[in-house]
Protein backbone atom coordinates (compact mmCIF):
# COMPACT_ATOMS: atom_id res chain seq x y z
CA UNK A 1 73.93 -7.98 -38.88
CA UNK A 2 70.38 -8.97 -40.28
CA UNK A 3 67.77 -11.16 -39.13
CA UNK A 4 67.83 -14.55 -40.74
CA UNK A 5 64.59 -14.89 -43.40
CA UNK A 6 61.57 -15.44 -42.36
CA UNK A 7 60.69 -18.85 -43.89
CA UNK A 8 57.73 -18.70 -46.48
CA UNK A 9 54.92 -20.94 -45.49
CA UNK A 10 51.46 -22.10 -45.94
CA UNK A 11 49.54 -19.16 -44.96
CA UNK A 12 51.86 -16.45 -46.54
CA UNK A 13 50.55 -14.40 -49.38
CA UNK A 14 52.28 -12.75 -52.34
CA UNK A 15 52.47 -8.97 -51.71
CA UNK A 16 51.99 -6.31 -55.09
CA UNK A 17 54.21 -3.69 -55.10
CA UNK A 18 55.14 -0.62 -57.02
CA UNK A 19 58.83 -0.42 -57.60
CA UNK A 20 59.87 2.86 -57.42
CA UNK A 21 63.46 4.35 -57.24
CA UNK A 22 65.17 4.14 -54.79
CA UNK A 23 62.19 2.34 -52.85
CA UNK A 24 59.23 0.18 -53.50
CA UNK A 25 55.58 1.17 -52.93
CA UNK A 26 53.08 -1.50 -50.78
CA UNK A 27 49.78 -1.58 -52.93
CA UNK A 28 48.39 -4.94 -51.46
CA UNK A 29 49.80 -6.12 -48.21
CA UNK A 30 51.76 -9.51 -48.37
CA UNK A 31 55.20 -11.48 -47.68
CA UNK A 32 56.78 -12.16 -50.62
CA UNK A 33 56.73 -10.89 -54.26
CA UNK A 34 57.97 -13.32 -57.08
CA UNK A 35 61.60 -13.17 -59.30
CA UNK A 36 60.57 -12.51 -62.87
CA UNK A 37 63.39 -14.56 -63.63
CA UNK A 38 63.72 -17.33 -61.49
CA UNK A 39 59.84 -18.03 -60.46
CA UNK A 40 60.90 -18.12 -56.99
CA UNK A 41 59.32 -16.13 -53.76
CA UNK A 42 61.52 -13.53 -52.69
CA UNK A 43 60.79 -12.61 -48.81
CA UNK A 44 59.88 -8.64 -48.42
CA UNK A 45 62.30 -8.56 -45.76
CA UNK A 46 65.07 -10.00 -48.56
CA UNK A 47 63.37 -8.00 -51.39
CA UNK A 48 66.87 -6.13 -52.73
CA UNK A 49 66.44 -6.35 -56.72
CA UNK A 50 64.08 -4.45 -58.96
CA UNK A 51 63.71 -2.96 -62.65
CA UNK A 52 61.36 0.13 -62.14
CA UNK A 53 60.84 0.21 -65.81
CA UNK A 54 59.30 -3.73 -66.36
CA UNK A 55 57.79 -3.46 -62.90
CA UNK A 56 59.60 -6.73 -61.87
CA UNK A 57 61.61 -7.98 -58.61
CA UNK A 58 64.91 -9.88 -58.77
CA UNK A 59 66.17 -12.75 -56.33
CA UNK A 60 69.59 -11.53 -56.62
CA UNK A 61 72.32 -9.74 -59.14
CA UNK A 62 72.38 -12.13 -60.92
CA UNK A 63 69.49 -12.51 -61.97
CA UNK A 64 69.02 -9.28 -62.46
CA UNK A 65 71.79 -8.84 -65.09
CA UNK A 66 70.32 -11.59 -66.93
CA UNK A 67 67.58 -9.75 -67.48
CA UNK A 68 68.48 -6.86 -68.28
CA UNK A 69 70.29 -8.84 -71.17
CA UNK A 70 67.58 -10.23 -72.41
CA UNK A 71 66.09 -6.88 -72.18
CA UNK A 72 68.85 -4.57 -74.27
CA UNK A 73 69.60 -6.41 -77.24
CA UNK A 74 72.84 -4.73 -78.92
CA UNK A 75 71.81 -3.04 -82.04
């Protein structure tokens, strides 16, 4: 079983990473990263959903899918 979040507060900072498969990379040292979709902080700890291509993290699936809609247009 995991750990429940850590909740995000004031003196967090947003973390750069380089998404790599099948792991991420830490360039600058912080606690969340931000969906490219959604706007919202992801924890690190929660961090589950990237596109190694556009560089971007993903709150969930979902999200994920979406963009990858929006990405591949159908010819």
């Amino acid at each position: 079983m995991n750990p429940p979040p850590k909740p995000l507060s004031v003196e967090t900072r947003q973390a750069i990473l380089h998404y790599g498969t099948p792991d991420f990379d830490v360039l600058q040292t912080g606690d969340y990263v931000v969906c490219a979709v959604s706007g919202k902080p992801i924890p690190l700890d929660r961090l589950t959903y990237w596109n190694v291509e556009l560089q971007e993290a993903y709150a969930n699936a979902d999200l994920m899918t979406r963009r990858w809609v929006e990405t591949h247009p159908r010819a």
